[in-house]
N, C-alpha and C. Protein backbone atom coordinates (compact mmCIF):
# COMPACT_ATOMS: atom_id res chain seq x y z
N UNK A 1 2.11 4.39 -15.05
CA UNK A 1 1.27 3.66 -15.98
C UNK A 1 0.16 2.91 -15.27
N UNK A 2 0.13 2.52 -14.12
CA UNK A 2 -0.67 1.89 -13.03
C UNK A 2 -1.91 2.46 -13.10
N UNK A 3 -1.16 3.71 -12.45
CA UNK A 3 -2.29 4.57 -11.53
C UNK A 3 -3.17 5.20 -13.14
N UNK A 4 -2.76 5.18 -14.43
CA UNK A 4 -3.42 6.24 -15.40
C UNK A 4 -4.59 4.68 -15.94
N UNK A 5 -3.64 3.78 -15.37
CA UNK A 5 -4.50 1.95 -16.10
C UNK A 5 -5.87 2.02 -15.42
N UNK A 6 -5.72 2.29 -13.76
CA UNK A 6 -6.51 2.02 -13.11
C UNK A 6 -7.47 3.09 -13.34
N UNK A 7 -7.23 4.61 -13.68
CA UNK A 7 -7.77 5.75 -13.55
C UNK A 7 -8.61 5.60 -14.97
N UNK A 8 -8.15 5.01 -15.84
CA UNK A 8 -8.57 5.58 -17.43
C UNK A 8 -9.52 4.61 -18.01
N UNK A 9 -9.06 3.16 -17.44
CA UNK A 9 -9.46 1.58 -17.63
C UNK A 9 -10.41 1.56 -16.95
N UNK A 10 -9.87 0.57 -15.81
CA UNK A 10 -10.88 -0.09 -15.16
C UNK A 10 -11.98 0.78 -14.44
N UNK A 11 -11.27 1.60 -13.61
CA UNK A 11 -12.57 2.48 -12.58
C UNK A 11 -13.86 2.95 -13.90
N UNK A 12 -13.48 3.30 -15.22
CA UNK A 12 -14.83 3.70 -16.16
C UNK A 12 -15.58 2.18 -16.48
N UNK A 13 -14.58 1.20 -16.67
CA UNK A 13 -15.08 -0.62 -17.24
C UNK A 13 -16.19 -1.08 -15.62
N UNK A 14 -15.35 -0.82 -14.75
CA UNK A 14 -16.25 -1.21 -13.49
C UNK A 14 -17.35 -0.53 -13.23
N UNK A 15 -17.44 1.29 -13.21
CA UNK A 15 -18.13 2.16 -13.14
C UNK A 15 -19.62 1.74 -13.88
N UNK A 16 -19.01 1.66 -15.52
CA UNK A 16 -20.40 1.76 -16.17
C UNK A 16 -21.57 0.31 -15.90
N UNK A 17 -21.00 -0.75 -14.50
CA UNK A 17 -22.18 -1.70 -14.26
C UNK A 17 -22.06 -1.47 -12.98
N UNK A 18 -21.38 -0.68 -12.14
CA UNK A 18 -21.33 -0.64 -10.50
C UNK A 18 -21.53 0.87 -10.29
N UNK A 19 -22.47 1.70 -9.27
CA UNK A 19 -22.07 2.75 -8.71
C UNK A 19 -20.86 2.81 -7.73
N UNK A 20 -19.81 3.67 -8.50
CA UNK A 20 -18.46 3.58 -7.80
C UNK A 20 -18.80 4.99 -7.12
N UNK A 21 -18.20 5.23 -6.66
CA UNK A 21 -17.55 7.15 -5.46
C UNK A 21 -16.82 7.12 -6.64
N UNK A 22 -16.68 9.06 -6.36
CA UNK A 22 -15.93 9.64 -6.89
C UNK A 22 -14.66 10.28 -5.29
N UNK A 23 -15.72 10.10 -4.58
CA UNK A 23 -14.93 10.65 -3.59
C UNK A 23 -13.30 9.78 -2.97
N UNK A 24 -12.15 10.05 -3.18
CA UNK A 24 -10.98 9.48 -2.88
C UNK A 24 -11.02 9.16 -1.60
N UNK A 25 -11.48 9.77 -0.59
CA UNK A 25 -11.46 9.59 0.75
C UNK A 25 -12.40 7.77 1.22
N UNK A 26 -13.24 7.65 -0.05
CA UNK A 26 -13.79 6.01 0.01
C UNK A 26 -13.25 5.34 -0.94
N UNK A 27 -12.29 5.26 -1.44
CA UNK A 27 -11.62 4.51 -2.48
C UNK A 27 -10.57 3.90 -1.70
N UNK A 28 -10.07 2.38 -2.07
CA UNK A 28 -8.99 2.07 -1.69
C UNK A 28 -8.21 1.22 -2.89
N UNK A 29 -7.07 0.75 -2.46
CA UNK A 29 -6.38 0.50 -3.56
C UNK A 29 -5.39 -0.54 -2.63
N UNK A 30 -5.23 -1.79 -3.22
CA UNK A 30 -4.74 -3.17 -2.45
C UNK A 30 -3.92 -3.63 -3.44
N UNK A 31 -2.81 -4.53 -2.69
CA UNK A 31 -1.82 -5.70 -3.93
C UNK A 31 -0.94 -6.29 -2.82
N UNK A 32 -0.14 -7.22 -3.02
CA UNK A 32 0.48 -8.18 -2.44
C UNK A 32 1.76 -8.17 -3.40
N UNK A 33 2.88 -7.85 -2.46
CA UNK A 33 4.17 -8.65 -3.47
C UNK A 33 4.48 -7.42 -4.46
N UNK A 34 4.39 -6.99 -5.97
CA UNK A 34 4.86 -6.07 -6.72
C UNK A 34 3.37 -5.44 -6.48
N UNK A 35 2.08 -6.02 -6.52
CA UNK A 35 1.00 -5.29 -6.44
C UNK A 35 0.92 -4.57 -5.21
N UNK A 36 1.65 -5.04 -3.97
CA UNK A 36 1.55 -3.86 -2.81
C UNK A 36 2.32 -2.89 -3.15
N UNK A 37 3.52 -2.70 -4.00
CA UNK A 37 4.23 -1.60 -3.96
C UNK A 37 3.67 -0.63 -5.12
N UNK A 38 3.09 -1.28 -5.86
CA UNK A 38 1.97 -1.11 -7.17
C UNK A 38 0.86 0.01 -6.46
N UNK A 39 -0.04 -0.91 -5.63
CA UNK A 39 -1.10 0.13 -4.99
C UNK A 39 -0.32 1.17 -3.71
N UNK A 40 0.58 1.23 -3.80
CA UNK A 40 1.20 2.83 -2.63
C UNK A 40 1.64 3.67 -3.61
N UNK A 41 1.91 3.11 -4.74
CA UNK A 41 2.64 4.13 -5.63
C UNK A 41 1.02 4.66 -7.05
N UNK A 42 0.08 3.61 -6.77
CA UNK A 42 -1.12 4.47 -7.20
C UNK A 42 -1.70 5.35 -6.27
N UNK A 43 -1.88 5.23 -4.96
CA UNK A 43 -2.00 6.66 -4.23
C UNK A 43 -0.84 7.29 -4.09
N UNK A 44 0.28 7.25 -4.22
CA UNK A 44 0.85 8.29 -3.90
C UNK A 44 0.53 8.82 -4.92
N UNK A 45 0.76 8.13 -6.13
CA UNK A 45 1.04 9.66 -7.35
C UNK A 45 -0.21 10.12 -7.67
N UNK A 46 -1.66 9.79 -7.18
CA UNK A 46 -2.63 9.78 -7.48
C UNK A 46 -3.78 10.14 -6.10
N UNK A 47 -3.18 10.98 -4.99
CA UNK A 47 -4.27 10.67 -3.72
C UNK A 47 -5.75 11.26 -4.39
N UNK A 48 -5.50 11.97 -5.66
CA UNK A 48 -6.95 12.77 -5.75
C UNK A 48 -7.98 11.64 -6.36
N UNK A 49 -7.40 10.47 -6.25
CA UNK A 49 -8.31 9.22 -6.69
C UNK A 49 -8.08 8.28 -5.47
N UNK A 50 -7.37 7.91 -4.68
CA UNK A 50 -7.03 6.96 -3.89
C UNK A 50 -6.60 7.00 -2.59
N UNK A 51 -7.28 7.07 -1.74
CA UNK A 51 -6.59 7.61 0.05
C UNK A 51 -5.82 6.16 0.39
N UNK A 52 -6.97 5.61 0.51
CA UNK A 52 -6.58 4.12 1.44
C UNK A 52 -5.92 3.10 0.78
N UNK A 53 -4.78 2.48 1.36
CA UNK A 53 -3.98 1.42 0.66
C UNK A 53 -3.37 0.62 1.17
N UNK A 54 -4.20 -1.05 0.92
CA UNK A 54 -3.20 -1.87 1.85
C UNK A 54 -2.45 -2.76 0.95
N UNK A 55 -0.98 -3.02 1.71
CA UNK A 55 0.04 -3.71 1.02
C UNK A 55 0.41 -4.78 1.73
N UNK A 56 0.53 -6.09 0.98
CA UNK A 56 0.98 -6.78 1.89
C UNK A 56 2.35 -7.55 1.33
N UNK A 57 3.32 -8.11 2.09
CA UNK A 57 4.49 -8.11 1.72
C UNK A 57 4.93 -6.95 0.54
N UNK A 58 4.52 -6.23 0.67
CA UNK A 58 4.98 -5.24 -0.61
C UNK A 58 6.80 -5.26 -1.14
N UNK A 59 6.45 -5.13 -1.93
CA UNK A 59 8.24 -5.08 -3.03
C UNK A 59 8.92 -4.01 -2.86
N UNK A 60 8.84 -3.17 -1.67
CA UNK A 60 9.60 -2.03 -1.76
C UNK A 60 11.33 -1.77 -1.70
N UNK A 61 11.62 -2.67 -2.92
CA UNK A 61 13.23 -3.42 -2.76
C UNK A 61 13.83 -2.37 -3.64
N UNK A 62 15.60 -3.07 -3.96
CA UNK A 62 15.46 -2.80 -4.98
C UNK A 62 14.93 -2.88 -6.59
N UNK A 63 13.40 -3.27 -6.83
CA UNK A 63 13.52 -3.45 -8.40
C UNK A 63 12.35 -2.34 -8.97
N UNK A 64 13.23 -1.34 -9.99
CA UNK A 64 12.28 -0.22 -10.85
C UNK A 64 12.74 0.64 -9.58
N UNK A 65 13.35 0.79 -8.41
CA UNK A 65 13.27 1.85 -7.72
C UNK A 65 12.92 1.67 -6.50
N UNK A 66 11.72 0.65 -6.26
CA UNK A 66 11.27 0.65 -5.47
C UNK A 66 11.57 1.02 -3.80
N UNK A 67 13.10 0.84 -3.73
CA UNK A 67 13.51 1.02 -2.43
C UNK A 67 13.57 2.66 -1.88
N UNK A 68 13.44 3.16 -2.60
CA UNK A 68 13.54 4.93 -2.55
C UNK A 68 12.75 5.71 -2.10
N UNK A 69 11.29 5.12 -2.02
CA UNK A 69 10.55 5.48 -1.30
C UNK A 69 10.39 5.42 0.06
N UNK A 70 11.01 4.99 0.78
CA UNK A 70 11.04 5.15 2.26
C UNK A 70 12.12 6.51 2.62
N UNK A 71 12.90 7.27 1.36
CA UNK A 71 13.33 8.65 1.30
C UNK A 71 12.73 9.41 0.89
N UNK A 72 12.47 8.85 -0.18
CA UNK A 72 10.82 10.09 -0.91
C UNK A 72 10.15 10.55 0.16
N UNK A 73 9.18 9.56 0.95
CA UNK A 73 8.40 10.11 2.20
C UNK A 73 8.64 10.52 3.08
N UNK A 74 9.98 10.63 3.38
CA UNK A 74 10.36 11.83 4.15
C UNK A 74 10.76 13.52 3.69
N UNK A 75 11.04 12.97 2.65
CA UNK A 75 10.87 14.37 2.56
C UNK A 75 10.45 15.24 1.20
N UNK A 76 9.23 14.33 1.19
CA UNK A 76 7.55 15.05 0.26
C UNK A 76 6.65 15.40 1.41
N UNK A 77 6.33 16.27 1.06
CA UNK A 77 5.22 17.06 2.04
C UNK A 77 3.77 16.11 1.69
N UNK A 78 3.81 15.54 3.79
CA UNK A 78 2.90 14.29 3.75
C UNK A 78 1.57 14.99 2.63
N UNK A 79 0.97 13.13 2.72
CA UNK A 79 -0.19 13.31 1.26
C UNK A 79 -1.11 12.85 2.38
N UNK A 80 -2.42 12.89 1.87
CA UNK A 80 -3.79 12.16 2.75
C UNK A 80 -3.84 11.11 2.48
N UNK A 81 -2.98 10.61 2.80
CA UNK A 81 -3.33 9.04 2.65
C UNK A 81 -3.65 7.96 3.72
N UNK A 82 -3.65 7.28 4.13
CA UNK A 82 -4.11 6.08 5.27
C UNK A 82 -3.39 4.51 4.16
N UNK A 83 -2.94 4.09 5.15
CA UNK A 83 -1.62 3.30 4.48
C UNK A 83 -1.60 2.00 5.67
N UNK A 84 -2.03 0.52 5.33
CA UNK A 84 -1.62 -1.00 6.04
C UNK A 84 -0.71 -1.42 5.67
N UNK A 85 0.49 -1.78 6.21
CA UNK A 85 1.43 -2.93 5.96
C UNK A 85 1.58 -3.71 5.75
N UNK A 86 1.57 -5.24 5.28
CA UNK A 86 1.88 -6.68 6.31
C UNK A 86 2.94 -6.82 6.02
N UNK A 87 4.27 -7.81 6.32
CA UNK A 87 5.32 -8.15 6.17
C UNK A 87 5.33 -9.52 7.44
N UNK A 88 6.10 -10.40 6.42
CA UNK A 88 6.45 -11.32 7.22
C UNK A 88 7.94 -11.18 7.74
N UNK A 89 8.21 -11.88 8.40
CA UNK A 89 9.79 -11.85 9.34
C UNK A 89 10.72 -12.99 8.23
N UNK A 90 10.16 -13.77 7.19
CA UNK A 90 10.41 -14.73 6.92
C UNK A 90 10.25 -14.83 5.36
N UNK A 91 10.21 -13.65 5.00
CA UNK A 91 10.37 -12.97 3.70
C UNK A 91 11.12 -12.74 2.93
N UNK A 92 10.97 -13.13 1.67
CA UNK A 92 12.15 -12.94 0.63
C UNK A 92 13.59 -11.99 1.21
N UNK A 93 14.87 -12.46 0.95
CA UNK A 93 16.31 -11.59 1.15
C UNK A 93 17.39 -12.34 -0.02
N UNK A 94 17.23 -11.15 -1.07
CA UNK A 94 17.93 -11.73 -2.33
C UNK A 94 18.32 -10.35 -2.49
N UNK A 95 19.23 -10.82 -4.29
CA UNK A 95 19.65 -9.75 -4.77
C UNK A 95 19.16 -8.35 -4.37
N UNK A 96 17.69 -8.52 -4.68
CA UNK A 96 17.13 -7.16 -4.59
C UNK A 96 16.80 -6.50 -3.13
N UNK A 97 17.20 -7.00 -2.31
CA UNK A 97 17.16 -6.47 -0.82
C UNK A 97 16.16 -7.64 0.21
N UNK A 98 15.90 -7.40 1.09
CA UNK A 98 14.75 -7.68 2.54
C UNK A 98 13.67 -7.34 1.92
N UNK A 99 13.07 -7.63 1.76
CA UNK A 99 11.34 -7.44 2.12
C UNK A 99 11.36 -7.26 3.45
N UNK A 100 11.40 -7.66 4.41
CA UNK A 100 11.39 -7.11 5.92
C UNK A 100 11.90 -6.31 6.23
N UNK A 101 13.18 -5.72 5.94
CA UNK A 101 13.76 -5.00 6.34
C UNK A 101 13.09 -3.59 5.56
N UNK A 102 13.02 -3.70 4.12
CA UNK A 102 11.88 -2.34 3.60
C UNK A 102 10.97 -2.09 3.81
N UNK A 103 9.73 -3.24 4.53
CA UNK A 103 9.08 -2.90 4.69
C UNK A 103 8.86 -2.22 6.34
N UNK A 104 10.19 -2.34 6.84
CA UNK A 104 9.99 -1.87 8.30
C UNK A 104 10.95 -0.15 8.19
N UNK A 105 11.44 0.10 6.80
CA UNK A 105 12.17 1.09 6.40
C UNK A 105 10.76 1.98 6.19
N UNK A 106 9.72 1.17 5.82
CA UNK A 106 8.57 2.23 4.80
C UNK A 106 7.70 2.61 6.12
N UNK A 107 7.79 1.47 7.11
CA UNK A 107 6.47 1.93 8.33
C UNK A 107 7.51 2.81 9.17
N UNK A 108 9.08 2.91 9.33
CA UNK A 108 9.76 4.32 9.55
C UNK A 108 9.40 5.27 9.04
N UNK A 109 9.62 5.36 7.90
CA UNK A 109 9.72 6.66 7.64
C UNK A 109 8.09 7.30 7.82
N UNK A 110 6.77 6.78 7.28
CA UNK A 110 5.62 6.93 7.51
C UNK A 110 5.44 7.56 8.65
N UNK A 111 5.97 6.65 9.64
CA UNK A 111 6.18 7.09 11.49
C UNK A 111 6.10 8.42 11.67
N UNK A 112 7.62 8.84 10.90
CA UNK A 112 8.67 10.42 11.02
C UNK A 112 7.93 11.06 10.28
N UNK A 113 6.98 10.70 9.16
CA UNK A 113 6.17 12.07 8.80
C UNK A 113 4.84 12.08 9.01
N UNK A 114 4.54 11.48 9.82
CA UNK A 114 3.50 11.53 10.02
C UNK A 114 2.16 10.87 9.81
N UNK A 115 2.28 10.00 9.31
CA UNK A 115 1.00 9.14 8.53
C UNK A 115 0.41 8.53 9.35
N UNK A 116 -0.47 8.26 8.54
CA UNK A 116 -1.95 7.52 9.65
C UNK A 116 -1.80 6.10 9.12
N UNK A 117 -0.57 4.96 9.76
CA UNK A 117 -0.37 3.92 8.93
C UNK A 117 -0.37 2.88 10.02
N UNK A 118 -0.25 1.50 9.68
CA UNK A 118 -0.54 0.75 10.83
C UNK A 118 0.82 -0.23 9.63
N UNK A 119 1.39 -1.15 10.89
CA UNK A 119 2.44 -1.96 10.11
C UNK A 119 2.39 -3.26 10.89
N UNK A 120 2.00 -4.52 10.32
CA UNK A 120 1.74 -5.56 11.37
C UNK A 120 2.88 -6.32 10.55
N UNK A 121 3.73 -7.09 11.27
CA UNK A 121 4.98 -8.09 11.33
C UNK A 121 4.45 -9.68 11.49
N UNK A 122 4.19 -10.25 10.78
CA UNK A 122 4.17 -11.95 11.17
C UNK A 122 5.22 -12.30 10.93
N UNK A 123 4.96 -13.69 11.17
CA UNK A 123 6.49 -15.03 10.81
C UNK A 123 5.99 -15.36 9.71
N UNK A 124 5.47 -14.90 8.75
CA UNK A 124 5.16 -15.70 7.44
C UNK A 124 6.56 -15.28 6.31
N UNK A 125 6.08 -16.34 5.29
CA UNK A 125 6.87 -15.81 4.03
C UNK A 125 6.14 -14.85 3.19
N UNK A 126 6.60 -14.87 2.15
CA UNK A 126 6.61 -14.42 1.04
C UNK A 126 4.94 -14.74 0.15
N UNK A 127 3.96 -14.75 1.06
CA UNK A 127 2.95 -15.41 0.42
C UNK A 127 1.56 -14.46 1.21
N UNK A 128 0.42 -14.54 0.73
CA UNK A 128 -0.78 -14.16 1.29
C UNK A 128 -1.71 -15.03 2.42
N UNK A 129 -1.28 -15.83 3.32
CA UNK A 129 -1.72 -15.90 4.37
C UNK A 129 -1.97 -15.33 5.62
N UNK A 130 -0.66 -15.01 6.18
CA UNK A 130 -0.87 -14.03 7.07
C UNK A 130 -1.83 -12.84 6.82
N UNK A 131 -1.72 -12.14 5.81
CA UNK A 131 -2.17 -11.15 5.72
C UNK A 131 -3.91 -11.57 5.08
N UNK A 132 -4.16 -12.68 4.80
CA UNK A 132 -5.11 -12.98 4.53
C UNK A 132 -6.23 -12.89 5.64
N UNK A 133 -5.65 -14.24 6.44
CA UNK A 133 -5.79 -14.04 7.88
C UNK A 133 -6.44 -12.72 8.68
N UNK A 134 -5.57 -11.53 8.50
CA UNK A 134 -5.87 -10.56 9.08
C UNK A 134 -6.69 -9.53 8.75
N UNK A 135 -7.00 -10.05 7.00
CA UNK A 135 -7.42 -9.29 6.14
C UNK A 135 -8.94 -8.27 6.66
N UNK A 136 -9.91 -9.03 7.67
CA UNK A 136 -11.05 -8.30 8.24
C UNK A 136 -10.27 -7.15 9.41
N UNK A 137 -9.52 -7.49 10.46
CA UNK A 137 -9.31 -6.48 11.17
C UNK A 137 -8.65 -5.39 10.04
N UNK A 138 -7.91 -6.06 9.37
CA UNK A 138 -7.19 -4.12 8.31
C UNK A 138 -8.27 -3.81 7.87
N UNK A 139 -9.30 -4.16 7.20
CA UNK A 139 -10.51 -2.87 6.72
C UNK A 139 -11.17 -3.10 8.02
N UNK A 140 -11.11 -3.05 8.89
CA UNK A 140 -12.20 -2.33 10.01
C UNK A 140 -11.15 -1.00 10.25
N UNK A 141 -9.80 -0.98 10.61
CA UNK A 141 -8.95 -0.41 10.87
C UNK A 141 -9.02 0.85 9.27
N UNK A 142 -9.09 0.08 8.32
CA UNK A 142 -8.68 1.01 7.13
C UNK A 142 -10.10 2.21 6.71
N UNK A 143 -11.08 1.38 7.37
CA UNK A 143 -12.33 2.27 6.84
C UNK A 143 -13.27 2.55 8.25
N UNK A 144 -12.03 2.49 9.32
CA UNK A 144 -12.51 3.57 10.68
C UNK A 144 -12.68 4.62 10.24
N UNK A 145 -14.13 5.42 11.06
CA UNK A 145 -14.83 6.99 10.85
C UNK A 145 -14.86 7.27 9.44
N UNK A 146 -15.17 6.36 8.42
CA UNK A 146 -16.10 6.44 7.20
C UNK A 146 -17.06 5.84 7.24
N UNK A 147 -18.06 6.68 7.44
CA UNK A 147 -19.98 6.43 7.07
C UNK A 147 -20.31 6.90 5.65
């Protein structure tokens, strides 16, 4: 429902006052928290709109599924995607699993198939600083060798 919101909605609402690309290979797609696991699961199911995607503390727990994807990507035949991490060390561990620990499950499996992904670890919590912080080096990193 995300990826058809973002595809059907907004990209035409933004489009008709911004020249957007059509090209996926300059598109990216960002969220923090349910929105990082939000924007990996709009490129995945969607790379022919979305290559690049950064997540930070992403929710890849258990809630809606989310934890399953660090099996999915091993064994779906890799996608073109380009994929940032952040995760803190100091991150939510409740009912629904680690945040640290999935998110170091998701920069595994990425590893083993191959992806072009980068996974940076702070001591933060559960919040957008760290990754705020870092937020200029990931798009220099995310939109290396695009002119």
């Amino acid at each position: 429902q995300y990826s058809r919101f973002l595809i059907e909605e907004i990209l035409p609402a933004v489009g008709s006052d911004y020249n957007l690309t059509n090209d996926p290979e300059r598109r990216a797609v960002m969220g923090i928290s349910s929105g990082g696991i939000a924007a990996f699961t709009a490129a995945w199911e969607r790379p022919d709109y979305f290559r690049k995607v950064i997540s930070h503390v992403g929710s890849f727990t258990n809630i809606r599924g989310g934890h399953n994807y660090h099996a999915l990507i091993r064994k779906t035949e890799k996608k073109p995607l380009r994929i940032f991490l952040q995760e803190g060390s100091n991150d939510l561990d409740n009912l629904h699993g680690s945040w640290p620990l999935a998110n170091r499950q998701m920069a595994a499996s990425l590893r083993f198939s191959g992806y072009d992904y980068r996974f940076v670890m702070g001591d933060g919590g559960h919040n957008g600083r760290h990754g705020g912080a870092i937020l200029p080096d990931t798009m220099r990193w995310l939109w290396r060798g695009v002119e």
